[in-house]
Protein backbone atom coordinates (compact mmCIF):
# COMPACT_ATOMS: atom_id res chain seq x y z
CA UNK A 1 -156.64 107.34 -63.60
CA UNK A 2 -159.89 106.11 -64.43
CA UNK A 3 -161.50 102.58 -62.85
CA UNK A 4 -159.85 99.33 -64.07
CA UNK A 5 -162.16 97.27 -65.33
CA UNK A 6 -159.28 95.02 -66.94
CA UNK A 7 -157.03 94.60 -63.95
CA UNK A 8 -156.64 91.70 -61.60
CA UNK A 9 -154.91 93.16 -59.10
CA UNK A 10 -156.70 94.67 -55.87
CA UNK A 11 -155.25 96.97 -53.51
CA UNK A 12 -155.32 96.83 -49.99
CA UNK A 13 -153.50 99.84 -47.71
CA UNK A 14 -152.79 99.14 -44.19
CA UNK A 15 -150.95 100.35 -41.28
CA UNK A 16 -147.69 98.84 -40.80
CA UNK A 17 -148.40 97.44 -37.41
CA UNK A 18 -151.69 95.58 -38.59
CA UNK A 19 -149.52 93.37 -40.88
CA UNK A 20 -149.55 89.89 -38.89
CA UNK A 21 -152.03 90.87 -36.22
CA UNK A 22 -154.34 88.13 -35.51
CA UNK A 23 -157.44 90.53 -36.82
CA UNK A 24 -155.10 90.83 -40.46
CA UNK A 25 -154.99 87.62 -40.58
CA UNK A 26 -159.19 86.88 -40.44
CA UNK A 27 -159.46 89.57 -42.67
CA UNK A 28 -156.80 88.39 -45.25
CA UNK A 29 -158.81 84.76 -45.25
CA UNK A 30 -161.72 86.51 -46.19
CA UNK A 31 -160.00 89.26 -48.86
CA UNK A 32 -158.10 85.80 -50.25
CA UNK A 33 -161.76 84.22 -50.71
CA UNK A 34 -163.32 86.58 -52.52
CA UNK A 35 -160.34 87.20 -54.99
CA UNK A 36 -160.50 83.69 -55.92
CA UNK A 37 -163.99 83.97 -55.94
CA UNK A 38 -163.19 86.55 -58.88
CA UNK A 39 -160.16 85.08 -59.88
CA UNK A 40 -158.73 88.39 -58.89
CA UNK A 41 -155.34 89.00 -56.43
CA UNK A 42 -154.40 90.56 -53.54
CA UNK A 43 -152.12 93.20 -53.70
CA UNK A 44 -150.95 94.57 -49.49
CA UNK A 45 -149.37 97.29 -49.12
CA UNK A 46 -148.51 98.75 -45.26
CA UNK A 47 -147.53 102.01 -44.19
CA UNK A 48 -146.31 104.09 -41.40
CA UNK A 49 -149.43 106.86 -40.60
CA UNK A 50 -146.88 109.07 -38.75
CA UNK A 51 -145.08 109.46 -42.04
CA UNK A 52 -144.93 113.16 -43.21
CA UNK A 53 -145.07 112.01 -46.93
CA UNK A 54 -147.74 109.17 -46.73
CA UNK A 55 -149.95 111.21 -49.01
CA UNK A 56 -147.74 111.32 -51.83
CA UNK A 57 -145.95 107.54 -50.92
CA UNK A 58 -149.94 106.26 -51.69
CA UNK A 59 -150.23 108.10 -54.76
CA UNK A 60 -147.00 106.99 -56.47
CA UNK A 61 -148.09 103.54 -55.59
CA UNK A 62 -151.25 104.00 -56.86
CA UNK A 63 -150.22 105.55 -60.50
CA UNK A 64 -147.64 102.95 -60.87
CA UNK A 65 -150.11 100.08 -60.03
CA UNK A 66 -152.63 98.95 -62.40
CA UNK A 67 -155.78 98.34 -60.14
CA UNK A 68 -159.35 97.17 -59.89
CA UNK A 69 -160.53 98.73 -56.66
CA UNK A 70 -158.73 99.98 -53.54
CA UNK A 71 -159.73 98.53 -49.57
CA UNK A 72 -158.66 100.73 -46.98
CA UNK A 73 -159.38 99.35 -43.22
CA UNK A 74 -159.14 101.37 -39.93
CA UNK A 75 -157.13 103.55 -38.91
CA UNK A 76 -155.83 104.36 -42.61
CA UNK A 77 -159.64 104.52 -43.90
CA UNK A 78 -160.16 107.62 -41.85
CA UNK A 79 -157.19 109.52 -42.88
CA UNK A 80 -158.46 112.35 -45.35
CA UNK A 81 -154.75 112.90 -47.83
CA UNK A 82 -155.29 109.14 -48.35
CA UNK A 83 -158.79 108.96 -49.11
CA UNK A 84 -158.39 111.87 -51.22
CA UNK A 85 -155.56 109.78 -53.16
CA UNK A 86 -157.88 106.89 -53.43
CA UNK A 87 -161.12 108.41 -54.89
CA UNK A 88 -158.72 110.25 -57.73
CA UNK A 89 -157.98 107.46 -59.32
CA UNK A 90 -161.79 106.52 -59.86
CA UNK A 91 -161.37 103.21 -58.55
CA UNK A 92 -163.83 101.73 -56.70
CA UNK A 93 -162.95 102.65 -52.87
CA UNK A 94 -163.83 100.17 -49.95
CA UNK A 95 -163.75 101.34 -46.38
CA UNK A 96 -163.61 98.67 -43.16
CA UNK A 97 -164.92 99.90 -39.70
CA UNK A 98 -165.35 103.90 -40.84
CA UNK A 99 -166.39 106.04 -38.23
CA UNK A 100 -167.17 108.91 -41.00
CA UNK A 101 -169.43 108.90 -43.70
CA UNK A 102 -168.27 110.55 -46.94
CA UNK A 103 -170.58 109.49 -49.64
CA UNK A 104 -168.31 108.90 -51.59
CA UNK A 105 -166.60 105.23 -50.53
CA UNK A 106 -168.27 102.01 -50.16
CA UNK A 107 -168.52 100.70 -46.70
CA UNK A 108 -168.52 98.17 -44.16
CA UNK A 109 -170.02 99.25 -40.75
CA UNK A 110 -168.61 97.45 -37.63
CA UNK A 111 -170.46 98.71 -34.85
CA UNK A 112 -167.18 98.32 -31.97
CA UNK A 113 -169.27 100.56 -29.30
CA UNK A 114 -172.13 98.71 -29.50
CA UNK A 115 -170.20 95.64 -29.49
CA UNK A 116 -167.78 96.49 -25.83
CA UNK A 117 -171.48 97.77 -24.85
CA UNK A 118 -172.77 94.01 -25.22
CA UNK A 119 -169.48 92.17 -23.96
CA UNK A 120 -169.52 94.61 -20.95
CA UNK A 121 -173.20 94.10 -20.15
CA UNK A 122 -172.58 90.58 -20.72
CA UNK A 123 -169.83 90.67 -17.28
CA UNK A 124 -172.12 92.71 -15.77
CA UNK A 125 -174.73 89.91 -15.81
CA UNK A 126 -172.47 87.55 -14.35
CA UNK A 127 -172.59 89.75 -11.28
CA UNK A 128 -169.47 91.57 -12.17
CA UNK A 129 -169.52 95.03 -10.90
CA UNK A 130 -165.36 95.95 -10.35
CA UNK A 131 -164.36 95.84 -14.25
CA UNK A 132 -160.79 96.81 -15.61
CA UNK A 133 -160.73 98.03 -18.94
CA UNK A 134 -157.56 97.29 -20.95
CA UNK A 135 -157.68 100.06 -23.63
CA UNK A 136 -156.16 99.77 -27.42
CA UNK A 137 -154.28 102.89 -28.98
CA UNK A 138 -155.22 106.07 -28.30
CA UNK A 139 -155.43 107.36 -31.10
CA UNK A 140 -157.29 104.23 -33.27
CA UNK A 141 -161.07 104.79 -33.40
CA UNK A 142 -162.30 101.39 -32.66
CA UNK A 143 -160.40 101.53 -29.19
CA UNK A 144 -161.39 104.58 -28.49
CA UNK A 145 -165.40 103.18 -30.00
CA UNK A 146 -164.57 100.09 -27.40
CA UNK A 147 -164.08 102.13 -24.71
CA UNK A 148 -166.95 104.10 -25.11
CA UNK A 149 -168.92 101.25 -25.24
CA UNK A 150 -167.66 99.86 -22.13
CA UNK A 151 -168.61 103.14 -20.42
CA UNK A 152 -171.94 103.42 -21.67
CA UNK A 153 -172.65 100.40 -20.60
CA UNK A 154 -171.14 100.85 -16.93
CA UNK A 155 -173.21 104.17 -16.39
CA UNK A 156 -176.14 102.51 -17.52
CA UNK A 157 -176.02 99.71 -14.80
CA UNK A 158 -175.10 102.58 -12.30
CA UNK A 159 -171.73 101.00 -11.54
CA UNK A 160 -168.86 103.30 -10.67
CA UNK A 161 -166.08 103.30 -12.77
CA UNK A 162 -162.15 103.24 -11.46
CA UNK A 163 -160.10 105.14 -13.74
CA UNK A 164 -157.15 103.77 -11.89
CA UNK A 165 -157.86 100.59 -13.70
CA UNK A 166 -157.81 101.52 -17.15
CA UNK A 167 -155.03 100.90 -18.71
CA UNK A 168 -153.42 101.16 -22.08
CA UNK A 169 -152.09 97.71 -23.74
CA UNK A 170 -151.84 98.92 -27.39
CA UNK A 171 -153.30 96.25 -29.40
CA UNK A 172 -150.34 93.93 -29.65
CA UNK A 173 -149.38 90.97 -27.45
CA UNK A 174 -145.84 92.44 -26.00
CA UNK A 175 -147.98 95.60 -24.76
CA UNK A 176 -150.64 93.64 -23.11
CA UNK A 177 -147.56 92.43 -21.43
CA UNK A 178 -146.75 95.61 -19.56
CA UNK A 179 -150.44 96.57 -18.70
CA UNK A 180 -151.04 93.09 -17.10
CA UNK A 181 -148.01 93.64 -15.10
CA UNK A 182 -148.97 97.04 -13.75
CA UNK A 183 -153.06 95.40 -13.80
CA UNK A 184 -152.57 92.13 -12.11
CA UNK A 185 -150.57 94.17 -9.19
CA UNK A 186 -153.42 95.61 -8.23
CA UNK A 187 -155.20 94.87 -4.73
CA UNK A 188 -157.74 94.21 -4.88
CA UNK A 189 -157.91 92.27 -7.97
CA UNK A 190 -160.68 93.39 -10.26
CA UNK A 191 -163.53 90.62 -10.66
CA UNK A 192 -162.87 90.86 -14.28
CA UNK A 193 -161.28 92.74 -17.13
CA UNK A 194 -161.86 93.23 -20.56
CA UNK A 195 -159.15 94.02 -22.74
CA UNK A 196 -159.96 95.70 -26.31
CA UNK A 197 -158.67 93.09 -28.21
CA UNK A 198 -157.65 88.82 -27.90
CA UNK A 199 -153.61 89.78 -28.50
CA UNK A 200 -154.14 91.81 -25.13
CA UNK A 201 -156.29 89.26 -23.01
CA UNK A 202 -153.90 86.74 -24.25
CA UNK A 203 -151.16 88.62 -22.80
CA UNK A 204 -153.42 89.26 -19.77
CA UNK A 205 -154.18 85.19 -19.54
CA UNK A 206 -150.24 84.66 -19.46
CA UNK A 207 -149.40 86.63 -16.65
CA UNK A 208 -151.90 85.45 -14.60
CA UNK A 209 -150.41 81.98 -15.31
CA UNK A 210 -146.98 83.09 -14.33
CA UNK A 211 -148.28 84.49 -11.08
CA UNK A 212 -150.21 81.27 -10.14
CA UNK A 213 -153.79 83.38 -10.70
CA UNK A 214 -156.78 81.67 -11.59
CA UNK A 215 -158.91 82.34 -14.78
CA UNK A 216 -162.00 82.49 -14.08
CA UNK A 217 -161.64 81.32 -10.30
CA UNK A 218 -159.97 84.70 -9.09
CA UNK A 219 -161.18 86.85 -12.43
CA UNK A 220 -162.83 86.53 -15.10
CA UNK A 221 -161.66 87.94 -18.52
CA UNK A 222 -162.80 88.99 -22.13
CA UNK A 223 -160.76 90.24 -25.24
CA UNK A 224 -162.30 91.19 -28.80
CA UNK A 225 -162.31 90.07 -32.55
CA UNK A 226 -162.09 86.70 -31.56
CA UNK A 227 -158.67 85.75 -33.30
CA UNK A 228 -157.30 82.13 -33.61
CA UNK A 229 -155.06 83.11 -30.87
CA UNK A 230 -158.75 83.13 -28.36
CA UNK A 231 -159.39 79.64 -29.55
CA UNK A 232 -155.53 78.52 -28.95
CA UNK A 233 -155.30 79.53 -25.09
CA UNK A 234 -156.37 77.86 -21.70
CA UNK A 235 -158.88 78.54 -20.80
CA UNK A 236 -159.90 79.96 -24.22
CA UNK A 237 -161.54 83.40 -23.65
CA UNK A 238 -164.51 84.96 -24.26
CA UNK A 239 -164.74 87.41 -27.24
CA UNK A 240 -166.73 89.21 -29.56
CA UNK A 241 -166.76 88.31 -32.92
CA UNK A 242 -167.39 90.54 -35.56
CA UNK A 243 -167.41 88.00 -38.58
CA UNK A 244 -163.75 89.66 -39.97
CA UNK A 245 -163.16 87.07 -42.32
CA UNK A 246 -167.02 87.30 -43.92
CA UNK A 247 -165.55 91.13 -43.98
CA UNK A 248 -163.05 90.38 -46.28
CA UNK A 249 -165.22 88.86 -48.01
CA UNK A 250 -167.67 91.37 -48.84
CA UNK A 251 -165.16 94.04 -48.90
CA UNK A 252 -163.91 92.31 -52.63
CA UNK A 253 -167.26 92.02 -53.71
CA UNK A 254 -168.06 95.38 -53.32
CA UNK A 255 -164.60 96.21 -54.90
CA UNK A 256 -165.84 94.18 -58.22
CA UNK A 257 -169.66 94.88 -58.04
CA UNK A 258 -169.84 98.06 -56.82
CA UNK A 259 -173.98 98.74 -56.17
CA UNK A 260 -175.25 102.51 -57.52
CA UNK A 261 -177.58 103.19 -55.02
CA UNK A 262 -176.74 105.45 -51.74
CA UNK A 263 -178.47 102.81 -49.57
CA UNK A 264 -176.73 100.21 -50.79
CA UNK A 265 -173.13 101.40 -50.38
CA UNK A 266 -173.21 101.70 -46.66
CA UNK A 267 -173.57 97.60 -44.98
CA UNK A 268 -173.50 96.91 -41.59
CA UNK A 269 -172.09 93.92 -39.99
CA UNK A 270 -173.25 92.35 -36.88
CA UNK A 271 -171.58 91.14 -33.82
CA UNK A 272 -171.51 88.23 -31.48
CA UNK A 273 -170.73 87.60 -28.42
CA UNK A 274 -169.01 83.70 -27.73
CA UNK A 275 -169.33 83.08 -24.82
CA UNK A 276 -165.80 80.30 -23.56
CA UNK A 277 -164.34 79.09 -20.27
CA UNK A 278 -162.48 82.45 -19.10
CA UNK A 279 -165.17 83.70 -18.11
CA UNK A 280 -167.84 83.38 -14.75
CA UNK A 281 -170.13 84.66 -12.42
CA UNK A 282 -168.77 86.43 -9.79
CA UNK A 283 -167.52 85.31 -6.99
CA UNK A 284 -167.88 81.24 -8.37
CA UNK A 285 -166.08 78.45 -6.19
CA UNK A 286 -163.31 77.05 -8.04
CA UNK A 287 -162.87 73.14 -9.18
């Protein structure tokens, strides 16, 4: 299949677990902006990674699909039968947050280590020096690129790190649940934790409600992507934003005007930390 040129219609291939995640849903604003932008539309298709077949499942949908470029954001944009499928069809081919570099995609560099590096150097400035770590899939690169980060950034301050308090909440709300359970029964409590995404410290925030914890008197807490739902909360938490819906964004114009040089096909996008009320220094007096 060679590149559309006449289509309207551009793909996007997800996991099936990203579909109505609070990061989805910055990205879709941004994907839904640019296509207007281009009077182009958004065509979403999810799928399940552990499925034997996906290969061939992405390249029926593919030939049967008239299409103007493809997006593919982590974990599926790392997952070589599908990439493979993609670049076939000649199609412009947008990865979000690759860890890999091909040479032969366009993408969209989201630094996540660096990113848990600043958040976690951020708690350690507060005076912070016993920090949980909630961790995201094992087996999705950006946790496993948070992590790292958080680790770096621990060794670097010479602060010890308890592996007893690492836990894994997924990145979805209901398993943040079960890690703040397990978390939030520990004695002593840490001084703060930082969960690998908002869905998680959400879930984190809640239980500590329930149990009649204060947050940030008796820890202090951080999630990532900054999603609606770390802006809907009390208190709302401190994040790091990575700009997801700007993301989108780009990610159609690059579909549309794809740029020829080799320099120009890989763009990084920069992080911030916002700084809200869940978070303070150590040991602070309450009220």
């Amino acid at each position: 299949m060679a590149g559309n040129t006449t289509s309207n219609l551009i793909g996007f291939l997800c996991d099936t677990p990203m579909v109505g995640s609070g990061y989805f849903g910055m990205l879709q604003i941004g994907l839904m902006a640019g296509c207007h932008k281009w009077e182009t539309a958004l065509v979403v298709k999810s799928f399940d990674l552990t499925d034997t077949a996906l290969a061939g499942r992405v390249r029926a949908l593919l030939e049967r699909t008239p299409l103007r470029g493809i997006i593919l954001p982590e974990p599926i944009c790392e997952i070589v039968p599908v990439i493979e499928a993609a670049i076939e069809t000649g199609l412009p081919v947008v990865r979000i947050a690759p860890h890999t570099d091909l040479g032969t995609t366009l993408d969209i560099c989201l630094d996540n280590r660096a990113a848990a590096y600043d958040m976690t150097h951020y708690l350690i400035g507060l005076g912070h020096q016993r920090i949980a770590f909630v961790k995201g899939p094992p087996d999705h690169r950006d946790a496993i690129a948070r992590l790292e980060g958080f680790r770096a950034a621990m060794a670097d301050a010479g602060l010890a790190v308890d592996e007893s308090q690492f836990l894994t909440g997924g990145f979805d709300y209901a398993q943040g649940l079960g890690a703040a359970e397990r978390l939030l029964a520990m004695r002593p409590l840490p001084t703060a934790i930082f969960a690998s995404n908002d869905e998680v410290a959400a879930a984190i925030l809640s239980t500590a409600h329930r149990l009649g914890l204060d947050i940030p008197g008796d820890f202090s807490l951080a999630g990532f992507d900054d999603s609606p739902l770390a802006r809907s909360v009390w208190p709302q938490i401190t994040t790091c934003r990575q700009k997801m819906e700007l993301t989108g964004y780009m990610a159609v114009d690059f579909v549309i005007d794809p740029p020829t040089s080799a320099e120009a096909r890989k763009r990084p996008m920069q992080h911030e930390l916002v700084i809200r009320q869940s978070t303070a220094r150590a040991g602070r007096p309450v009220g």
